[in-house]
C-alpha atoms as a PDB file:
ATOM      1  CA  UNK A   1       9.483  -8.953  24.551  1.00  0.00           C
ATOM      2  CA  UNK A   2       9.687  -7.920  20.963  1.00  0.00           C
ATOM      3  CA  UNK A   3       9.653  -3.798  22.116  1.00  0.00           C
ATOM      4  CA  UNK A   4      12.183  -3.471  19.291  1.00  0.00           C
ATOM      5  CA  UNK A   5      10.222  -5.536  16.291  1.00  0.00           C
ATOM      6  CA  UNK A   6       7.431  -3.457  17.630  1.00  0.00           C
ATOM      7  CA  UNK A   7       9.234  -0.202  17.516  1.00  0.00           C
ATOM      8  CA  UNK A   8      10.480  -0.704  13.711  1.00  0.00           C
ATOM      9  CA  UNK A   9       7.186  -2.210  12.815  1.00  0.00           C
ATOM     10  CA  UNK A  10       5.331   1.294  14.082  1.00  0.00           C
ATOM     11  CA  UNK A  11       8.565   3.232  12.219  1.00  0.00           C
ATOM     12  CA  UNK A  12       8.365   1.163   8.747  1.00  0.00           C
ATOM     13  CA  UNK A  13       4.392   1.265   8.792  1.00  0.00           C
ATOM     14  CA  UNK A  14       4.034   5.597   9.322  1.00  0.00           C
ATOM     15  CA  UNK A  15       6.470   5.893   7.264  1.00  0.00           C
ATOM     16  CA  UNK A  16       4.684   3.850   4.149  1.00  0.00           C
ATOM     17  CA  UNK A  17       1.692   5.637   5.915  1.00  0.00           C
ATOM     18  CA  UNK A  18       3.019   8.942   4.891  1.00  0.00           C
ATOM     19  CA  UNK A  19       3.764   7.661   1.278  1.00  0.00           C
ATOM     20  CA  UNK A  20       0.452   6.789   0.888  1.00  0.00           C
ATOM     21  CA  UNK A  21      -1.700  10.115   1.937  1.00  0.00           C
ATOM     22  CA  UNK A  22       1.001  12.158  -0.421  1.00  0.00           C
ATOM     23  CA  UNK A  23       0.347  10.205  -2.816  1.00  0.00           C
ATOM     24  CA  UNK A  24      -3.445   9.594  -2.169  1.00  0.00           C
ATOM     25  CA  UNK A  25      -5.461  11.799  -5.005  1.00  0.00           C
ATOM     26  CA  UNK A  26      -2.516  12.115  -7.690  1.00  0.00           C
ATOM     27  CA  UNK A  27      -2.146  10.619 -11.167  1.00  0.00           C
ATOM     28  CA  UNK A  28      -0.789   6.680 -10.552  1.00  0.00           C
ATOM     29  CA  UNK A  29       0.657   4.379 -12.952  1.00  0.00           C
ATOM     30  CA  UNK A  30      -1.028   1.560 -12.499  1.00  0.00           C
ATOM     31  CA  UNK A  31      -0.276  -2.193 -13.523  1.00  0.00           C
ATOM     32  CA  UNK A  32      -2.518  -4.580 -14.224  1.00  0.00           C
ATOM     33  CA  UNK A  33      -1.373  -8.146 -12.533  1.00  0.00           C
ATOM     34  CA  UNK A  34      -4.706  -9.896 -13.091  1.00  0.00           C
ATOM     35  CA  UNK A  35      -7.506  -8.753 -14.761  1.00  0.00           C
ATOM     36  CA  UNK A  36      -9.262  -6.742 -11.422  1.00  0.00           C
ATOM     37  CA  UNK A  37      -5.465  -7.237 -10.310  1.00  0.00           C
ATOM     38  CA  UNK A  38      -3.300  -4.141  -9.248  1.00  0.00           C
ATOM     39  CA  UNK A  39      -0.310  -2.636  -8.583  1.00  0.00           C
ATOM     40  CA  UNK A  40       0.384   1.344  -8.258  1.00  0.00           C
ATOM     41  CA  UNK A  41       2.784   3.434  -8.185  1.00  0.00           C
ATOM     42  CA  UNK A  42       2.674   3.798  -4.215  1.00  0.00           C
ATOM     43  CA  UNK A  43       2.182   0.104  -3.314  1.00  0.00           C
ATOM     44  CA  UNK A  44       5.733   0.047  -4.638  1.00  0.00           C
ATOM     45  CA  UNK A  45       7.094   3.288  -2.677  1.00  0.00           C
ATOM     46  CA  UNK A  46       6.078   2.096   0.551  1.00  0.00           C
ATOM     47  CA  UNK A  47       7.063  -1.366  -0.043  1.00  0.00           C
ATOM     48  CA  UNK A  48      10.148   0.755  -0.758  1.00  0.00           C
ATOM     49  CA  UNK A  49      10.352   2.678   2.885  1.00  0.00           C
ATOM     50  CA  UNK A  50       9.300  -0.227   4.556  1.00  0.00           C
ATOM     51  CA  UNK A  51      11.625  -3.051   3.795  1.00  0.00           C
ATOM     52  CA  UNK A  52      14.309  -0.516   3.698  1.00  0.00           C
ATOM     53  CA  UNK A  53      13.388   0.247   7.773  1.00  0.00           C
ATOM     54  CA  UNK A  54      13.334  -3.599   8.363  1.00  0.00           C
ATOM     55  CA  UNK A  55      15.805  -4.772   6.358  1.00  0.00           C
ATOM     56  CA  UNK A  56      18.636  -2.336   8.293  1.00  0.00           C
ATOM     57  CA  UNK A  57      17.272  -3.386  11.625  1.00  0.00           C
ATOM     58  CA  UNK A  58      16.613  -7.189  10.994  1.00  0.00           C
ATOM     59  CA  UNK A  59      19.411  -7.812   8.061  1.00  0.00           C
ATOM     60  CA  UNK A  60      19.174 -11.852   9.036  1.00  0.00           C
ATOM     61  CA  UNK A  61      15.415 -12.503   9.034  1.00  0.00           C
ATOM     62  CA  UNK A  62      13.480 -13.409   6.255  1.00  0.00           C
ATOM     63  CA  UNK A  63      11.250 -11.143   4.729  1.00  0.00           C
ATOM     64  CA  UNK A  64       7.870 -11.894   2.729  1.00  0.00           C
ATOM     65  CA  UNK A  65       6.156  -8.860   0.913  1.00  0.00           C
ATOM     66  CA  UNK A  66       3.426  -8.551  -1.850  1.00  0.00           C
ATOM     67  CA  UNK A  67       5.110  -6.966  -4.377  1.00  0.00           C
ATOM     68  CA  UNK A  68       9.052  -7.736  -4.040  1.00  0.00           C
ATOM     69  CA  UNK A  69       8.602 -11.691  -3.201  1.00  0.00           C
ATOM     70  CA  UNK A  70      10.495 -13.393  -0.137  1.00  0.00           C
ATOM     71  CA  UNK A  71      13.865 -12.769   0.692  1.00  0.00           C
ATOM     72  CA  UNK A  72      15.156 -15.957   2.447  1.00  0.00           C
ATOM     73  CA  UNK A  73      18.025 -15.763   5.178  1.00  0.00           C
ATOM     74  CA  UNK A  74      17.415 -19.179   6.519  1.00  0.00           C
ATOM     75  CA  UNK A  75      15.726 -17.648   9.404  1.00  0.00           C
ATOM     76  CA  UNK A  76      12.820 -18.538  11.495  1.00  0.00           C
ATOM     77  CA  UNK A  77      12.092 -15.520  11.500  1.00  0.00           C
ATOM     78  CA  UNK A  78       9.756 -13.743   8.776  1.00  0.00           C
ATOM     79  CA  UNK A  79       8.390 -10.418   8.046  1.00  0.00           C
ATOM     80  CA  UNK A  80       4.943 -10.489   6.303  1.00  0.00           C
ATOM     81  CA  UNK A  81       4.259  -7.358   4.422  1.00  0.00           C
ATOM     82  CA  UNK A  82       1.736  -5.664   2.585  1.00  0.00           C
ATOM     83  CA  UNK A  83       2.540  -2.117   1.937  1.00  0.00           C
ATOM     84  CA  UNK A  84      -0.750  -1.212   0.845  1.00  0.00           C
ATOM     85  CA  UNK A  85      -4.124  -3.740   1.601  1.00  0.00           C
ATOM     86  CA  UNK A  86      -6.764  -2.108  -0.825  1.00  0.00           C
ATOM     87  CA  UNK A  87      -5.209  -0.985  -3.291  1.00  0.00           C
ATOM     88  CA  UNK A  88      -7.954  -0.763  -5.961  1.00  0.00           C
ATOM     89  CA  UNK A  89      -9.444   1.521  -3.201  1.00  0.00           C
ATOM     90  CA  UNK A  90      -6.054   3.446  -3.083  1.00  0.00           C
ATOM     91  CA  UNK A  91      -6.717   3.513  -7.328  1.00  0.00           C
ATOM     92  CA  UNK A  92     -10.064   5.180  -6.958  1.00  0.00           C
ATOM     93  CA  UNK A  93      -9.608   7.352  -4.288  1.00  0.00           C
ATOM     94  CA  UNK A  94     -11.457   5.339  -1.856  1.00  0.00           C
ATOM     95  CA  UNK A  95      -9.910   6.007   1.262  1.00  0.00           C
ATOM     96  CA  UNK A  96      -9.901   2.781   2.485  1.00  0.00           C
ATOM     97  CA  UNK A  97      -6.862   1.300   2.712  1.00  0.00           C
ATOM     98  CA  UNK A  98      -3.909   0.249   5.316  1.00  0.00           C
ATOM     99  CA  UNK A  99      -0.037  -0.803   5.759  1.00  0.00           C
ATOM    100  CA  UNK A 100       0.424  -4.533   7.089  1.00  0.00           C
ATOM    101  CA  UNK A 101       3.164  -5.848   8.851  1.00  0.00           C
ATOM    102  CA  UNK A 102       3.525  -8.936  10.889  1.00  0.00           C
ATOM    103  CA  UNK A 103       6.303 -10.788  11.818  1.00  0.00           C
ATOM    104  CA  UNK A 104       6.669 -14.598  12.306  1.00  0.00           C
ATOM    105  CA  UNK A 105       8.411 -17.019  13.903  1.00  0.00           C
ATOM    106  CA  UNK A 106       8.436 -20.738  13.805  1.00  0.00           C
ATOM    107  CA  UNK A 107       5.405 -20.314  11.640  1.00  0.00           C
ATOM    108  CA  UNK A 108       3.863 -18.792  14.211  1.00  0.00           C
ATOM    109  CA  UNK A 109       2.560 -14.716  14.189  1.00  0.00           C
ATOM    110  CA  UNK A 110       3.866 -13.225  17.101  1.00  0.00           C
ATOM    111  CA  UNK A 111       3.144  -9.250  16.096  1.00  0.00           C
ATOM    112  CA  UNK A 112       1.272  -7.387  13.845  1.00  0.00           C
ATOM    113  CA  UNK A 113       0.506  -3.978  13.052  1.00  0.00           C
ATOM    114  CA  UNK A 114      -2.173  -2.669  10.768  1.00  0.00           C
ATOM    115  CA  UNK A 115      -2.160   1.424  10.021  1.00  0.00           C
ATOM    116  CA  UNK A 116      -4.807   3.052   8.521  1.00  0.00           C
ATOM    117  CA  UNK A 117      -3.439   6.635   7.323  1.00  0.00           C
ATOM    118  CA  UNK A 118      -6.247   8.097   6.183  1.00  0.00           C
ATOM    119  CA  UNK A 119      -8.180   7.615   9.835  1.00  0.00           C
ATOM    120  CA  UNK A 120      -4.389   8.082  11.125  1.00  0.00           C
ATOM    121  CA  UNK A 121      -5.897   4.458  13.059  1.00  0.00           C
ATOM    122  CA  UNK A 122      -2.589   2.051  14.454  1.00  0.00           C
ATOM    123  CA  UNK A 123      -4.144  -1.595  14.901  1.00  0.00           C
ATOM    124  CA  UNK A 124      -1.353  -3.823  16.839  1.00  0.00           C
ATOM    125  CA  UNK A 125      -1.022  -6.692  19.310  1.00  0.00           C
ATOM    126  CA  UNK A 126       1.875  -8.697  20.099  1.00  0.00           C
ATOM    127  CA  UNK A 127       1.800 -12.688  21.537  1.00  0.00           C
ATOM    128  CA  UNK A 128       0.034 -12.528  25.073  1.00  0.00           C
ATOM    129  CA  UNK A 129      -0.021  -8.665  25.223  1.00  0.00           C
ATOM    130  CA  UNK A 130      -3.434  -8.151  24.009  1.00  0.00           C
ATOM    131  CA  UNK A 131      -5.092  -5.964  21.044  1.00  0.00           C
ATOM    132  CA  UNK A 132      -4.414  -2.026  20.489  1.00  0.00           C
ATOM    133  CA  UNK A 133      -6.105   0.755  19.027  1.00  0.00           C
ATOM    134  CA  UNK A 134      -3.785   3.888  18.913  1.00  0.00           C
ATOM    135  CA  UNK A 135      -3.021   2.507  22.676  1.00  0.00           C
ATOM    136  CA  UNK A 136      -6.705   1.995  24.074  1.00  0.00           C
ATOM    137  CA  UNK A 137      -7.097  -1.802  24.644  1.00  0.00           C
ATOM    138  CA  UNK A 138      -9.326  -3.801  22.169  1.00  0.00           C
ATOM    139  CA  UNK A 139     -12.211  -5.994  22.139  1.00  0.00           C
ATOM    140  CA  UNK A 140     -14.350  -7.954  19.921  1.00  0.00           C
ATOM    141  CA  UNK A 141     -18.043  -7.540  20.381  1.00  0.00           C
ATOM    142  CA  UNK A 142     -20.563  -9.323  22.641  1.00  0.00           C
ATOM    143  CA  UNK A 143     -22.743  -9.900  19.703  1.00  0.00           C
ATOM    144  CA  UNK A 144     -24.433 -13.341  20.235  1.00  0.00           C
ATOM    145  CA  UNK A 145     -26.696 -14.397  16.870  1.00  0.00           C
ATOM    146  CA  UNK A 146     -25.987 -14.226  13.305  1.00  0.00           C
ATOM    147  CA  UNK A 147     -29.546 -12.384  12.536  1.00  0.00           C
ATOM    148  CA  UNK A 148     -27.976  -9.270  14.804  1.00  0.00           C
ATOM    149  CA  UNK A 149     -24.395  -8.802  13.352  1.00  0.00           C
ATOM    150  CA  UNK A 150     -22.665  -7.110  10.771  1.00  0.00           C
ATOM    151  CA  UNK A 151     -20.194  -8.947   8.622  1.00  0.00           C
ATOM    152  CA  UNK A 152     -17.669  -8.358   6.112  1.00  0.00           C
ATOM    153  CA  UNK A 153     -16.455 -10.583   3.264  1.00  0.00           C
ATOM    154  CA  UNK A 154     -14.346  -9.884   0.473  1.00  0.00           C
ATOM    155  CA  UNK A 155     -14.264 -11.296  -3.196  1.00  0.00           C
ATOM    156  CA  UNK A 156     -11.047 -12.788  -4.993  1.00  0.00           C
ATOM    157  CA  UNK A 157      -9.350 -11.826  -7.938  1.00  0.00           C
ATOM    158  CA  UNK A 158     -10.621 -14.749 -10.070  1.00  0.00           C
ATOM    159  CA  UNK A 159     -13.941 -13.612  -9.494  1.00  0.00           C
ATOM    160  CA  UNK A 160     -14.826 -12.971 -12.574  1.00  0.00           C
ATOM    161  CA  UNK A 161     -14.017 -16.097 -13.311  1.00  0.00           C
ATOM    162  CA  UNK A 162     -15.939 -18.358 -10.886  1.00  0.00           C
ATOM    163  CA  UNK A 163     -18.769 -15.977  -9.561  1.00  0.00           C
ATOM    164  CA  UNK A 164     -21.096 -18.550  -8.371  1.00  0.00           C
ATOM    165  CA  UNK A 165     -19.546 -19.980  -5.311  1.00  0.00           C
ATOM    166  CA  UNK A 166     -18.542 -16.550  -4.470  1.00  0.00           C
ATOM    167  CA  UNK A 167     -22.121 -14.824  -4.738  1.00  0.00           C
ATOM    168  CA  UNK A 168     -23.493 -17.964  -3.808  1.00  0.00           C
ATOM    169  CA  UNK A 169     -22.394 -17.997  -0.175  1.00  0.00           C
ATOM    170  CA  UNK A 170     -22.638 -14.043  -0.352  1.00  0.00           C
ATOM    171  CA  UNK A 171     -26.548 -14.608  -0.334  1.00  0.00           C
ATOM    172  CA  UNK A 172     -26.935 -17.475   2.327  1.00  0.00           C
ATOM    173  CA  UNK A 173     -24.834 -15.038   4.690  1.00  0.00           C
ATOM    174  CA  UNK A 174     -26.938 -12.202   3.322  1.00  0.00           C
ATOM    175  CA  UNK A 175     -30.111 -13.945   4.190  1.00  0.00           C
ATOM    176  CA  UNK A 176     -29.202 -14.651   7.719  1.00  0.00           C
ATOM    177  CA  UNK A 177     -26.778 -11.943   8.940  1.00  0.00           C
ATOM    178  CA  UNK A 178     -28.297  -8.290   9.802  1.00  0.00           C
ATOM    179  CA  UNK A 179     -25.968  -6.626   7.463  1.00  0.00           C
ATOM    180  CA  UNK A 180     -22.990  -7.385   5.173  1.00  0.00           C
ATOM    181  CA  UNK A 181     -20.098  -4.753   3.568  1.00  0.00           C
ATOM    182  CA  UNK A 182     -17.806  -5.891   1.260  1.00  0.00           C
ATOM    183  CA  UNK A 183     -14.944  -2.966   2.061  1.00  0.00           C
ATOM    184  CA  UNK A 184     -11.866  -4.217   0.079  1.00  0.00           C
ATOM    185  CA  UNK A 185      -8.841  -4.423   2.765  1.00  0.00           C
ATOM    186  CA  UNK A 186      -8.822  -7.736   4.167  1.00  0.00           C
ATOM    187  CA  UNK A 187      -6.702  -6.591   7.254  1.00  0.00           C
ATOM    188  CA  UNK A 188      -8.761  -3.692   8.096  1.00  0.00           C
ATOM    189  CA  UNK A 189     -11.832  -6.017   8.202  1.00  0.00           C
ATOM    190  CA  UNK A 190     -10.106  -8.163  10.811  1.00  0.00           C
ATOM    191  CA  UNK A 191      -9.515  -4.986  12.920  1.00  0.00           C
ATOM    192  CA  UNK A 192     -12.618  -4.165  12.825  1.00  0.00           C
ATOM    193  CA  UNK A 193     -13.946  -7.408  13.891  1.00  0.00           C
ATOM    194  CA  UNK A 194     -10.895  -7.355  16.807  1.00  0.00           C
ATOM    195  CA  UNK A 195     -12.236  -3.540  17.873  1.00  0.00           C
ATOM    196  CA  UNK A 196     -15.687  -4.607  17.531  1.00  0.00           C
ATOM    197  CA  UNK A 197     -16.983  -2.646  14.664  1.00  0.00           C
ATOM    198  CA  UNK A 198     -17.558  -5.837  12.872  1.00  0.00           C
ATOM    199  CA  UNK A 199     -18.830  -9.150  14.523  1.00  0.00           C
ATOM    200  CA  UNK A 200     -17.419 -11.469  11.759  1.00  0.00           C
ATOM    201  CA  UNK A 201     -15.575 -11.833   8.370  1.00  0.00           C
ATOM    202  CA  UNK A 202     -15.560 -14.304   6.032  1.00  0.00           C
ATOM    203  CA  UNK A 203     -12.972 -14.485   2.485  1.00  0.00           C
ATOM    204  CA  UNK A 204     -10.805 -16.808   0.318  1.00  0.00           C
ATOM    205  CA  UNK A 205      -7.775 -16.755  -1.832  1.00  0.00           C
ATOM    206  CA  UNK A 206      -6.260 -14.487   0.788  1.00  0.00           C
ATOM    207  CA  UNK A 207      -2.098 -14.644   1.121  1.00  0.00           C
ATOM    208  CA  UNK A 208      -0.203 -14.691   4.379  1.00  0.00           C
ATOM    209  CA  UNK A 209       0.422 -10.922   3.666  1.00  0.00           C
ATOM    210  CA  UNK A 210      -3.405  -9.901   4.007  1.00  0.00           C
ATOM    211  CA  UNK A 211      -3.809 -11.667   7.157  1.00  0.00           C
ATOM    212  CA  UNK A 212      -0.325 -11.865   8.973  1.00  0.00           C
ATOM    213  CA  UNK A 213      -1.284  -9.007  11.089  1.00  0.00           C
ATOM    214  CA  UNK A 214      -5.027  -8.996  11.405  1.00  0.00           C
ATOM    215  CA  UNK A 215      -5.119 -12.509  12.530  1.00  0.00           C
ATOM    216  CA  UNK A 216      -2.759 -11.944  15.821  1.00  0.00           C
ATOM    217  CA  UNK A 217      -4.735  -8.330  16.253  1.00  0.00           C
ATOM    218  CA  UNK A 218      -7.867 -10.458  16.396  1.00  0.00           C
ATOM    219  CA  UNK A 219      -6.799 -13.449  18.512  1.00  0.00           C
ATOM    220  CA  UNK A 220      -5.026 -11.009  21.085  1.00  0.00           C
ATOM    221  CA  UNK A 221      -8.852  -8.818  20.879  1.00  0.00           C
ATOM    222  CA  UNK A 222     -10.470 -12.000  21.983  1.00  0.00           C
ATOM    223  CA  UNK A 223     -11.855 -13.228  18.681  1.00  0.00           C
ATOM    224  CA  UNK A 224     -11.525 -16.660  16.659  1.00  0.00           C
ATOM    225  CA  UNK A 225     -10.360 -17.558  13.424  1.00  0.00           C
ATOM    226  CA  UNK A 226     -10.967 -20.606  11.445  1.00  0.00           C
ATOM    227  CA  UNK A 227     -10.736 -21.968   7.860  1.00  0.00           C
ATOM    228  CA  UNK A 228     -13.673 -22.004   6.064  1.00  0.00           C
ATOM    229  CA  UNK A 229     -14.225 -25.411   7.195  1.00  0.00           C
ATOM    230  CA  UNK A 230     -13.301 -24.824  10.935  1.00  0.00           C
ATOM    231  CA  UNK A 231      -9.385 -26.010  11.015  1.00  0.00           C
ATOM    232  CA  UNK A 232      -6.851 -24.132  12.960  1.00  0.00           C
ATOM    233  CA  UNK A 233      -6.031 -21.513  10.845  1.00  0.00           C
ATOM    234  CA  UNK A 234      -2.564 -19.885   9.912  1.00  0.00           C
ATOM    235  CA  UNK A 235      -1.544 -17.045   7.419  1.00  0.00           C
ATOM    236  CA  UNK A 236      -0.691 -19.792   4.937  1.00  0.00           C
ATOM    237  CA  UNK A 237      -4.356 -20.769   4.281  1.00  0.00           C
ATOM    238  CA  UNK A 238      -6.371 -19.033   1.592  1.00  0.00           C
ATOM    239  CA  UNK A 239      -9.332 -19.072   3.710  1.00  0.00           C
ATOM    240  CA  UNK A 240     -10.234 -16.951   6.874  1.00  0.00           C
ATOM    241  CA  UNK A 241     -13.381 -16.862   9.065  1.00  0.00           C
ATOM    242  CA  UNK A 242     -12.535 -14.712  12.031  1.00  0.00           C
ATOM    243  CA  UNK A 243     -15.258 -13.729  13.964  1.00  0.00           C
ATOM    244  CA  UNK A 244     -15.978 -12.754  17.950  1.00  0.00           C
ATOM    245  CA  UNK A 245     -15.798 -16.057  18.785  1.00  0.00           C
ATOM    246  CA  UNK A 246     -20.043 -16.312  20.051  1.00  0.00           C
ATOM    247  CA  UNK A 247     -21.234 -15.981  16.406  1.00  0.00           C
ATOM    248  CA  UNK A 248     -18.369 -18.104  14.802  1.00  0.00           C
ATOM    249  CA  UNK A 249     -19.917 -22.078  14.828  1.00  0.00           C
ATOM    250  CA  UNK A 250     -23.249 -20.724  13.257  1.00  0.00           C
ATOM    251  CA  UNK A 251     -20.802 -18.835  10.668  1.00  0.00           C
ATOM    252  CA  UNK A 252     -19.210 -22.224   9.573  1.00  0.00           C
ATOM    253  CA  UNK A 253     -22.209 -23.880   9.979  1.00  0.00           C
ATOM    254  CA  UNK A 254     -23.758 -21.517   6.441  1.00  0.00           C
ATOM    255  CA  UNK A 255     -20.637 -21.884   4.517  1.00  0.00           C
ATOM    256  CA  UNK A 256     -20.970 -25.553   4.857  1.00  0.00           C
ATOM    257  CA  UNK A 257     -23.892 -24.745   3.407  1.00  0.00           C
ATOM    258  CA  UNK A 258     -22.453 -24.053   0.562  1.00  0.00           C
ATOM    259  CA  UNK A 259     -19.891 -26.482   0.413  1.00  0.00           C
ATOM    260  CA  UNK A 260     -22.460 -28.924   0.633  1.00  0.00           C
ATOM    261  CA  UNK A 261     -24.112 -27.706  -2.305  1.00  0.00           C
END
């Protein structure tokens, strides 16, 4: 089941892949859409390749990506697409940064693939076929307390414009966790938490194209997400906690925390 959707979704994601190292080190034109905001040059060229390769092979599903907006087919099926996750990383030369591509149906994510090109790294899992790291099965960790893991979290564009909530449940984690990185690709810090690397990660404001295909790479790793207030989660929700499942209840448990205050 879905051996072709997976087969286009490997094609479309090397290819924008490929875009991206070429491109990785050169002079960008880069557009601000917010004020930490942006868009380059190569988040549009891979969108490019990549809804070109799905849009051939799929030419009735509907297709959501970051930059071009949602084509609608009246289908229940949609592709969720970010061509490059990080991209102020891609801006600075930061090499860390990936392709996402998920595809779902009846509101429901039923494969995703993540690509790091840099690390040449292929995250996927498809519904009820488990988690994949360039082919070797996945696993989240065994990790059992929040004072022993390392988390990730991510800040939102507004930011700047509401810091203390943000920073504000940045230290209670800090304070409790044995280490935190803030990395800047939303789907790559849900692989990691599916391969382990990570034991949890927490952000808000996110948009069904950052988490389309970490969330079913997670779930099919063994791992739980939430919203921040521990409601069944979807792509559709600004907030994410995803952790390895054993550290997840004391995880909501601190950002109620914050709620609370």
């Amino acid at each position: 089941m879905f051996d072709k959707e997976l087969a286009v979704a490997r094609e479309a994601a090397k290819a924008a892949g490929e875009i991206l190292s070429r491109m990785l080190g050169n002079a960008h034109h880069i557009v601000k859409k917010g004020e930490i905001d942006l868009v380059t040059e190569a988040d549009l060229a891979a969108e490019k390749i990549i809804l070109e390769i799905v849009g051939h092979n799929f030419p009735e599903d509907n297709i959501l990506s970051e930059e071009a907006g949602k084509r609608d087919e009246s289908s229940n099926r949609t592709w969720l697409i970010d061509p490059l996750d990080g991209t102020t990383n891609f801006a600075h030369r930061f090499p860390f940064f990936a392709v996402s591509i998920a595809l779902e149906i009846e509101n429901e994510v039923v494969l995703g693939i993540v690509y790091n090109p840099y690390m040449n790294e292929f995250f996927e899992a498809a519904k009820g076929k488990g988690a994949y790291l360039n082919d070797e099965p996945l696993g989240v960790s065994a990790t059992f307390s929040l004072q022993e893991s390392l988390l990730a979290t991510g800040f939102p564009y507004d930011v700047h414009e509401r810091p203390e909530k943000v920073i504000g449940l940045l230290e209670k984690m800090t304070v409790r966790a044995q280490g935190i990185r803030r990395l800047g690709s939303a789907a790559l810090d849900l692989c990691y938490v599916a391969a382990g690397r990570l034991d949890g990660f927490w952000e808000e404001s996110l948009n069904p194209w950052d988490t389309g295909a970490g969330d079913i790479v997670v779930r099919e790793a063994g791992g739980r997400l939430t919203t921040f207030l521990g409601g069944l989660y979807d792509p559709y929700l600004k907030s994410v906690v995803a952790s390895n499942g054993l550290i997840h209840d004391e995880m909501i448990r601190v950002i109620g925390l914050m709620i609370v205050d």
